[in-house]
C-alpha atoms as a PDB file:
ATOM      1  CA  UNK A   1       0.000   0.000   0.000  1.00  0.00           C
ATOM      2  CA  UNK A   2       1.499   3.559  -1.027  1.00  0.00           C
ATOM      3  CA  UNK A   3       2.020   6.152   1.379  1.00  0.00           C
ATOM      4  CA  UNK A   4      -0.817   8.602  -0.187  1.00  0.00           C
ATOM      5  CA  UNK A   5      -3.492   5.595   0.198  1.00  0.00           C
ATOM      6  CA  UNK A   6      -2.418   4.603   3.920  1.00  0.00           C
ATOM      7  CA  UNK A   7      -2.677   8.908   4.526  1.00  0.00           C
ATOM      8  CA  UNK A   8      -6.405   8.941   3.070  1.00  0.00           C
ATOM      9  CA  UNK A   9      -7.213   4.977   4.796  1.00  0.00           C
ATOM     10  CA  UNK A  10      -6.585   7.248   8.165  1.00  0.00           C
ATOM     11  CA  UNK A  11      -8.162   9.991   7.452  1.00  0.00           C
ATOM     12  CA  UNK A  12     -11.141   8.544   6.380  1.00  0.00           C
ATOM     13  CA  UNK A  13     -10.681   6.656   9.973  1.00  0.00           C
ATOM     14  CA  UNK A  14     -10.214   9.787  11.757  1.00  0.00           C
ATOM     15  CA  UNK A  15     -13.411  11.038  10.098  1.00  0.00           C
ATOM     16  CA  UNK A  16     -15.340   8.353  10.467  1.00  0.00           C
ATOM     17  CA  UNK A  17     -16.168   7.608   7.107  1.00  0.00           C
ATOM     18  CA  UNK A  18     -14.301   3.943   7.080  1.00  0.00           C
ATOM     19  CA  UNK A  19     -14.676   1.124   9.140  1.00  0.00           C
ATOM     20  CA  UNK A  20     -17.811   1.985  11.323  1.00  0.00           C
ATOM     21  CA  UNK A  21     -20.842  -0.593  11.678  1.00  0.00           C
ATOM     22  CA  UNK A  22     -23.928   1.562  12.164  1.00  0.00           C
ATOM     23  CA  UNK A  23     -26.797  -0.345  14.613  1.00  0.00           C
ATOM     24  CA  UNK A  24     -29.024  -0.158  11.314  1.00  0.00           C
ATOM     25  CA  UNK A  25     -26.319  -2.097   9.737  1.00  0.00           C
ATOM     26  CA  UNK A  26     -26.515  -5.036  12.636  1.00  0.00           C
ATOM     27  CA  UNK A  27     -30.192  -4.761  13.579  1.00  0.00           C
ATOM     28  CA  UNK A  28     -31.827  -8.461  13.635  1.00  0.00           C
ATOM     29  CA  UNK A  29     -34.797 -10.341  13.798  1.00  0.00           C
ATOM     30  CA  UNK A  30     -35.822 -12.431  16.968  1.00  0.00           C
ATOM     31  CA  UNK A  31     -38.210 -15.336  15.740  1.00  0.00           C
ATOM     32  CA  UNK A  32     -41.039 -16.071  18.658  1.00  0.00           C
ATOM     33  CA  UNK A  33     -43.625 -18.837  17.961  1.00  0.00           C
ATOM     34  CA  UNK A  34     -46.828 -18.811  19.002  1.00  0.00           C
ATOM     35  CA  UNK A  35     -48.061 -21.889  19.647  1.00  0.00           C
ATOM     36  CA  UNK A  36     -51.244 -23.501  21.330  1.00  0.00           C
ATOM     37  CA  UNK A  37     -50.810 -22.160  24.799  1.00  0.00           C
ATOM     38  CA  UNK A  38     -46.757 -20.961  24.779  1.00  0.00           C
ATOM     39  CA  UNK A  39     -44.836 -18.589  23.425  1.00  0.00           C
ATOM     40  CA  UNK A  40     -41.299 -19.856  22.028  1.00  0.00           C
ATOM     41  CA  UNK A  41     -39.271 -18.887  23.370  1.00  0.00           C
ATOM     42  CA  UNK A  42     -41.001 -17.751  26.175  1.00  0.00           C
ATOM     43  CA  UNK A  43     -37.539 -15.229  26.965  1.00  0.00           C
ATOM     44  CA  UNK A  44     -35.944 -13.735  25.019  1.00  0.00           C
ATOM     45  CA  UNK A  45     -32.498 -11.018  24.782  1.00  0.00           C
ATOM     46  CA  UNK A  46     -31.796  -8.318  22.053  1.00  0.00           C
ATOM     47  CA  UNK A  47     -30.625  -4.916  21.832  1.00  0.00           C
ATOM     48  CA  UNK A  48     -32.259  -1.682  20.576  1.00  0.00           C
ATOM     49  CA  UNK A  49     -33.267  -1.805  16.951  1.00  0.00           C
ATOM     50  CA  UNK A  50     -33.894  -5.071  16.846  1.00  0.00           C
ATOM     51  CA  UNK A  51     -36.941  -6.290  15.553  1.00  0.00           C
ATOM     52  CA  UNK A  52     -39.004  -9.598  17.411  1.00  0.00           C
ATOM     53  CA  UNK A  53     -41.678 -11.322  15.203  1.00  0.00           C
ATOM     54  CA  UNK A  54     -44.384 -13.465  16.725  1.00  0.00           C
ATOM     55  CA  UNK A  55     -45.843 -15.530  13.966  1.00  0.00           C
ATOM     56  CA  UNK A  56     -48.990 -18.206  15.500  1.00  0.00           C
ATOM     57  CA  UNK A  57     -48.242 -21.638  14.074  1.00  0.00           C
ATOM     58  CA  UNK A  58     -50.896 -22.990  16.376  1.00  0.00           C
ATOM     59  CA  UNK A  59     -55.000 -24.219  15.874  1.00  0.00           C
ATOM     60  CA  UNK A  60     -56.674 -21.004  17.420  1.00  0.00           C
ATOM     61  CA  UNK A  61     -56.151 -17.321  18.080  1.00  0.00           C
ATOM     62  CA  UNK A  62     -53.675 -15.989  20.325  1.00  0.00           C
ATOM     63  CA  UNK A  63     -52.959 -12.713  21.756  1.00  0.00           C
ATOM     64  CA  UNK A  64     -49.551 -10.486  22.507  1.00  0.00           C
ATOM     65  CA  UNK A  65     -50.405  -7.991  24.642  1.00  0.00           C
ATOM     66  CA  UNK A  66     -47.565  -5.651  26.430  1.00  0.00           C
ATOM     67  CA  UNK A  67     -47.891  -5.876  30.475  1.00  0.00           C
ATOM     68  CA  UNK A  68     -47.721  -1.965  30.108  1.00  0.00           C
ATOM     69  CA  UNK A  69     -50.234  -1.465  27.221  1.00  0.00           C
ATOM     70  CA  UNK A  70     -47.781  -0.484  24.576  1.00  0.00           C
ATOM     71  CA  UNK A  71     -49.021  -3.127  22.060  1.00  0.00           C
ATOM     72  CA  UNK A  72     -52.059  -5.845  22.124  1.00  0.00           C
ATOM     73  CA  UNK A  73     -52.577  -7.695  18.863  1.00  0.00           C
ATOM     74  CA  UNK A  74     -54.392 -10.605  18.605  1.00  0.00           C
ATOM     75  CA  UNK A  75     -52.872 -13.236  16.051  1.00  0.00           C
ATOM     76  CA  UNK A  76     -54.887 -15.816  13.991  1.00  0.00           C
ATOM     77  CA  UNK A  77     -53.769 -19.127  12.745  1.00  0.00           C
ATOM     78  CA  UNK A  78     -50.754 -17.762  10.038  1.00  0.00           C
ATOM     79  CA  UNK A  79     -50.609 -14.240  10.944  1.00  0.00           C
ATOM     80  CA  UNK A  80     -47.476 -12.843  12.160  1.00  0.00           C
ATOM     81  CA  UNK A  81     -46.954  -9.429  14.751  1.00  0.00           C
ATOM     82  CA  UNK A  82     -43.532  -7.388  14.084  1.00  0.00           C
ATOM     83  CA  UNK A  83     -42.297  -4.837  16.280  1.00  0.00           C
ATOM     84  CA  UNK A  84     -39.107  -2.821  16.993  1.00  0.00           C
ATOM     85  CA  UNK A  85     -37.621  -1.907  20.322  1.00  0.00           C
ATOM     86  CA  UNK A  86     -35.926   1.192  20.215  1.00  0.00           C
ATOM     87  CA  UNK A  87     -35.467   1.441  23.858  1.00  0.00           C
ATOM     88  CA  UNK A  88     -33.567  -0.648  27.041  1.00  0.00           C
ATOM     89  CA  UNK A  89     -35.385  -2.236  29.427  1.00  0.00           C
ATOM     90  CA  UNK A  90     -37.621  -5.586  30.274  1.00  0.00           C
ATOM     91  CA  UNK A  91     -40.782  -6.295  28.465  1.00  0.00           C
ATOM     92  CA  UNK A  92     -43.238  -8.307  29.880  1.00  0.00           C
ATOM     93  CA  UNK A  93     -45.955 -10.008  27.605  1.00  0.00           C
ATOM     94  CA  UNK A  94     -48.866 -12.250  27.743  1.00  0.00           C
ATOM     95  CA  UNK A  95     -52.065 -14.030  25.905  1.00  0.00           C
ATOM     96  CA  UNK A  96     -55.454 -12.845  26.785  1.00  0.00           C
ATOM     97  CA  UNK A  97     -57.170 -15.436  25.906  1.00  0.00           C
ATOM     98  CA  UNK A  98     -54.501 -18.233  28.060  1.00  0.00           C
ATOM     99  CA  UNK A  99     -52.772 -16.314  29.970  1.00  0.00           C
ATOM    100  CA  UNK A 100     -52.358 -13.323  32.803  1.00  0.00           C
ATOM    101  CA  UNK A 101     -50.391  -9.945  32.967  1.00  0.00           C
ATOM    102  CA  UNK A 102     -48.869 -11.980  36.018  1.00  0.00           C
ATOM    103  CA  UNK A 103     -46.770 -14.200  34.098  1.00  0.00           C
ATOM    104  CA  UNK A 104     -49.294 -17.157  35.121  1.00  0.00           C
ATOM    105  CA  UNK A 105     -50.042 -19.094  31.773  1.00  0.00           C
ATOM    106  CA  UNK A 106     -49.097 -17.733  28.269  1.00  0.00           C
ATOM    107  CA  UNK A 107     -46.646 -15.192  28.912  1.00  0.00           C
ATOM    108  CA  UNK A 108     -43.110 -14.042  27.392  1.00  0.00           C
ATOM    109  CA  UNK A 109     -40.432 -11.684  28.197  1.00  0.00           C
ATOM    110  CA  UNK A 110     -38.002  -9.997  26.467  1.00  0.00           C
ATOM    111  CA  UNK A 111     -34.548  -8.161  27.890  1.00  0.00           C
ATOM    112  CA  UNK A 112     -33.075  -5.248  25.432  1.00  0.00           C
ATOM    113  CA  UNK A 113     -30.334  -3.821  26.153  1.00  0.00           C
ATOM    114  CA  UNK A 114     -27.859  -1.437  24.526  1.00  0.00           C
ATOM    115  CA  UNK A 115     -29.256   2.257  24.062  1.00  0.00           C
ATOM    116  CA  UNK A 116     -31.646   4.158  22.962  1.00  0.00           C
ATOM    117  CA  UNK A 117     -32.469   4.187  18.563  1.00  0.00           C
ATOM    118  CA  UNK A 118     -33.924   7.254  17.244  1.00  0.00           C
ATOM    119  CA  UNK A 119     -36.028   6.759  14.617  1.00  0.00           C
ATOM    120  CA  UNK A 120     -35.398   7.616  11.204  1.00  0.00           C
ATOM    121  CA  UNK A 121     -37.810   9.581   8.866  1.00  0.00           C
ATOM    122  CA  UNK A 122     -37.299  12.451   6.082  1.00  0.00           C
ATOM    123  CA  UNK A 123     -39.608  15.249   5.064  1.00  0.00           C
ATOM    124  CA  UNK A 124     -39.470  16.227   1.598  1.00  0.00           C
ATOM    125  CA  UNK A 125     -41.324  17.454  -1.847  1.00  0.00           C
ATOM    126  CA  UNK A 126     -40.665  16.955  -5.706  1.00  0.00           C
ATOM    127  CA  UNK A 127     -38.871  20.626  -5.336  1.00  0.00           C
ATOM    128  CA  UNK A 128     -37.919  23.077  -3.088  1.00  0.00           C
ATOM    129  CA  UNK A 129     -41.421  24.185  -2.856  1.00  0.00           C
ATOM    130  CA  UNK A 130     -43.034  21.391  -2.022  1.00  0.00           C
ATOM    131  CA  UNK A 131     -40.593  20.819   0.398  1.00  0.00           C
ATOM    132  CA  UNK A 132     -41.179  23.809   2.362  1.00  0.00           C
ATOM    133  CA  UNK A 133     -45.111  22.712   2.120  1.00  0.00           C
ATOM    134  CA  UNK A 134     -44.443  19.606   3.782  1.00  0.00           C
ATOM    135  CA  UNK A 135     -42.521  20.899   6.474  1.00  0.00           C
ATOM    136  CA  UNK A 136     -45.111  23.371   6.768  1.00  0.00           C
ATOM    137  CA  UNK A 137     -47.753  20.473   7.039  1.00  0.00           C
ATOM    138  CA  UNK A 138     -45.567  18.610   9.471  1.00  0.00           C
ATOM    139  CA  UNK A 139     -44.705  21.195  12.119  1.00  0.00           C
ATOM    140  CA  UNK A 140     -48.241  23.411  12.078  1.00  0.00           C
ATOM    141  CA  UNK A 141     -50.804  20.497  11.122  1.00  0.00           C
ATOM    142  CA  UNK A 142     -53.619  22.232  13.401  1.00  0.00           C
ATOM    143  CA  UNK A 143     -52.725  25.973  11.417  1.00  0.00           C
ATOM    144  CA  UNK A 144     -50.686  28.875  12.349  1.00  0.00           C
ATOM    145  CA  UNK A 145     -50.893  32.412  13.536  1.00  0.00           C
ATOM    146  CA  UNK A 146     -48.009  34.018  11.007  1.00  0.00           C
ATOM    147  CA  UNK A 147     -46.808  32.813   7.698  1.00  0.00           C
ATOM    148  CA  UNK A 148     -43.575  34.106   6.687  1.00  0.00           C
ATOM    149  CA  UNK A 149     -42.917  34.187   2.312  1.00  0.00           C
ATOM    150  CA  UNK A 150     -39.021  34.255   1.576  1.00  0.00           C
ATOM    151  CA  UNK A 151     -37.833  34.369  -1.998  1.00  0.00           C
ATOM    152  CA  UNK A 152     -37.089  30.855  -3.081  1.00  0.00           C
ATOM    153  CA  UNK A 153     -33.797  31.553  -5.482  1.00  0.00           C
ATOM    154  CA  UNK A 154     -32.293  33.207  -2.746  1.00  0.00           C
ATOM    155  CA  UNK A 155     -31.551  31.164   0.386  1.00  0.00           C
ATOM    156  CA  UNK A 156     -30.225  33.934   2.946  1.00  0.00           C
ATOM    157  CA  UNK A 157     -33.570  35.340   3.674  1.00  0.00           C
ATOM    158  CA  UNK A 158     -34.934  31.627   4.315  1.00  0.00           C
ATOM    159  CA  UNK A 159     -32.322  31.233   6.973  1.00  0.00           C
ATOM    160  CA  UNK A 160     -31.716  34.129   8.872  1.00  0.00           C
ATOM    161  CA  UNK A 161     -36.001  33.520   9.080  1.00  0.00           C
ATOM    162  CA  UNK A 162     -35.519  30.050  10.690  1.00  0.00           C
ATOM    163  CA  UNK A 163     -35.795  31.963  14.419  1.00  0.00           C
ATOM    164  CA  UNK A 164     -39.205  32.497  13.728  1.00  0.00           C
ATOM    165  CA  UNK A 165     -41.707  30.016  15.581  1.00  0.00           C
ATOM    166  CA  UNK A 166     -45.145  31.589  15.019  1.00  0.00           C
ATOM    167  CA  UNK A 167     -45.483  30.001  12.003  1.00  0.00           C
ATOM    168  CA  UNK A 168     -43.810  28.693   8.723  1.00  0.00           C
ATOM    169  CA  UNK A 169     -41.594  29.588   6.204  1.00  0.00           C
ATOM    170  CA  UNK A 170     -42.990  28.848   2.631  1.00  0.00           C
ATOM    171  CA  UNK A 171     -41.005  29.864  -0.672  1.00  0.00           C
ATOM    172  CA  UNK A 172     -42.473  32.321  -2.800  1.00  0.00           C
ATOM    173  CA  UNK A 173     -41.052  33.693  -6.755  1.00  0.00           C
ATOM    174  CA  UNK A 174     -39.438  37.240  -6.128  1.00  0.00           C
ATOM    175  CA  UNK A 175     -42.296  38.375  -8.040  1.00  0.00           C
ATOM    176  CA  UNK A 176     -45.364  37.229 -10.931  1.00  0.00           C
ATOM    177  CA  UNK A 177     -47.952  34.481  -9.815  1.00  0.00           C
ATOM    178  CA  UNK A 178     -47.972  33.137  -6.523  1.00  0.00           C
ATOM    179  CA  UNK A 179     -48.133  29.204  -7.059  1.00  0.00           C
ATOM    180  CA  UNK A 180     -51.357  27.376  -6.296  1.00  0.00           C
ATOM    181  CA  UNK A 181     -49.777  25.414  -3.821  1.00  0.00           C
ATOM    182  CA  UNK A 182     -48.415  27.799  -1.489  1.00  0.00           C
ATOM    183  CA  UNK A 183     -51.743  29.899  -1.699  1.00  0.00           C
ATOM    184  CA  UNK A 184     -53.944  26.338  -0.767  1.00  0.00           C
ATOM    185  CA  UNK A 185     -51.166  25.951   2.446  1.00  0.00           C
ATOM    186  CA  UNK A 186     -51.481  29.507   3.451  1.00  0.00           C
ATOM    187  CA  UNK A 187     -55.573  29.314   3.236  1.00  0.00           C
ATOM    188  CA  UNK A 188     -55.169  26.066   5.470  1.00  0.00           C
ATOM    189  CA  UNK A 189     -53.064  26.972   7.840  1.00  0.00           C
ATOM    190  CA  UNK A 190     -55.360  30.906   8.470  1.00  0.00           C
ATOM    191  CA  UNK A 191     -53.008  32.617   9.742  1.00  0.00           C
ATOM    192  CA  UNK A 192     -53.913  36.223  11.519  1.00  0.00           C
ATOM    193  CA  UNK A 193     -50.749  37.738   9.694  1.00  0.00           C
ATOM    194  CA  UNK A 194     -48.605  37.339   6.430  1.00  0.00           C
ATOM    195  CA  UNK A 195     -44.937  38.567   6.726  1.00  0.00           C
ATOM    196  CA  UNK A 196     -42.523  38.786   3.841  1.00  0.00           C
ATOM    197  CA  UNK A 197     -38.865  38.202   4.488  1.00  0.00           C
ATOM    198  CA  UNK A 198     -37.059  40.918   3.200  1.00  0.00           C
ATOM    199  CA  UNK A 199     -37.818  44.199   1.098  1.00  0.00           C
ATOM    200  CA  UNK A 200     -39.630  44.714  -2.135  1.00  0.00           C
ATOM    201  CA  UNK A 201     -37.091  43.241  -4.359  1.00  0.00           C
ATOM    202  CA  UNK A 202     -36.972  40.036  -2.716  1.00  0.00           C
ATOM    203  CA  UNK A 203     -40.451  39.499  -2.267  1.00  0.00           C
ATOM    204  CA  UNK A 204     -42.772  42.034  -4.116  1.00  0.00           C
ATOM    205  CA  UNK A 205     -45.989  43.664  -3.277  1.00  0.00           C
ATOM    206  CA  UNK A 206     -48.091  41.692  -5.581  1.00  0.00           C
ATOM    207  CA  UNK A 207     -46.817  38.369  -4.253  1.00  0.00           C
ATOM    208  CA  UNK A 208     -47.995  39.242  -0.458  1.00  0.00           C
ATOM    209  CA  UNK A 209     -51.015  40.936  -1.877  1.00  0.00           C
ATOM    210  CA  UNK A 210     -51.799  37.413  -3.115  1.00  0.00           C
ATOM    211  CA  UNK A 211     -50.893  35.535  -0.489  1.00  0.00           C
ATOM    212  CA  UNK A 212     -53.650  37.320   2.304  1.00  0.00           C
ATOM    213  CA  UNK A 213     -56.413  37.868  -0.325  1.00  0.00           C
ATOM    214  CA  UNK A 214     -59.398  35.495   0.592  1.00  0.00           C
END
């Protein structure tokens, strides 16, 4: 190996970018069977992220219910219940139908350990509008009291207006027609007040005369 490739094989491990195993990468799947009166296993260990999945192999109908509410599902012959555990700590489980929240009868348990797994999600549109609509949708789903227009082809505006929290920020042409879109967020979200982020020249009269017409 040349000197230049061992430099960049450390820097890449200095930044990070070589050799790491994400938990996303390592996250498995914990088989539990569900059969006529028992759960197997009935214990089970795994760490955050994994994934268990009860499947009922047996004659009749099953439930797994969480001891602390946080899932119930009953299974039919064939059907199979998936869920992630994204957080540490023992979870106790039962059948409703043959067992108690006691641990008396049908009942599991499962130990995960490790920490704590953010979910992962994304927010996005076909453009840079739509984008801004869906965060718009996403953060104010019950309406806002401001809306604040910033010119979309310039992004310093946009940012220096991401302090604002009355409301959000939708993207807006300097000037011309105000897109159908934006006008069919602002009329759902009703705000009391329509603010355009920065002077004329970045976001015209017309535009924010457009924008609070009804």
């Amino acid at each position: 190996m040349t000197m230049r490739r061992i430099l960049l094989v450390l820097a890449l491990l200095a930044a990070g970018l070589l050799g790491t195993t994400t938990r996303a990468e390592t996250a498995e799947t914990v088989q539990v069977l569900v059969r006529d009166n028992v759960f197997q296993p009935a214990t089970a260990e795994l760490a955050t992220g994994d994934t268990v999945a009860w499947e009922n192999i047996g004659r009749v109908s099953h439930t797994v219910t969480a001891v602390d509410g946080s899932f119930d599902v009953v299974l039919r012959e064939g059907q199979q219940f998936r869920r992630t555990f994204r957080k540490p700590g023992d979870v106790a489980y039962y059948c409703r139908f043959h067992g108690s929240s006691d641990g008396s009868g049908m009942a599991g348990s499962l130990s995960v350990t490790g920490t704590t797994v953010p979910e992962k999600d994304r927010i996005a549109g076909d453009d840079r509008f739509a984008t801004a609509l869906a965060l718009s949708r996403y953060q104010f789903p019950d309406g806002a009291d401001e809306v604040y227009l910033a010119r979309s082809d310039l992004n310093p505006d946009a940012l220096v207006g991401g302090s604002l929290t009355r409301g959000p920020i939708l993207l807006v042409p300097s000037c011309g027609e105000l897109p159908t879109a934006v006008k069919a967020e602002i009329d759902r979200l009703d705000p009391v007040k329509v603010v355009a982020l920065g002077g004329p020249d970045a976001v015209c009269e017309d535009i924010l005369d457009q924008a609070v017409a009804r």
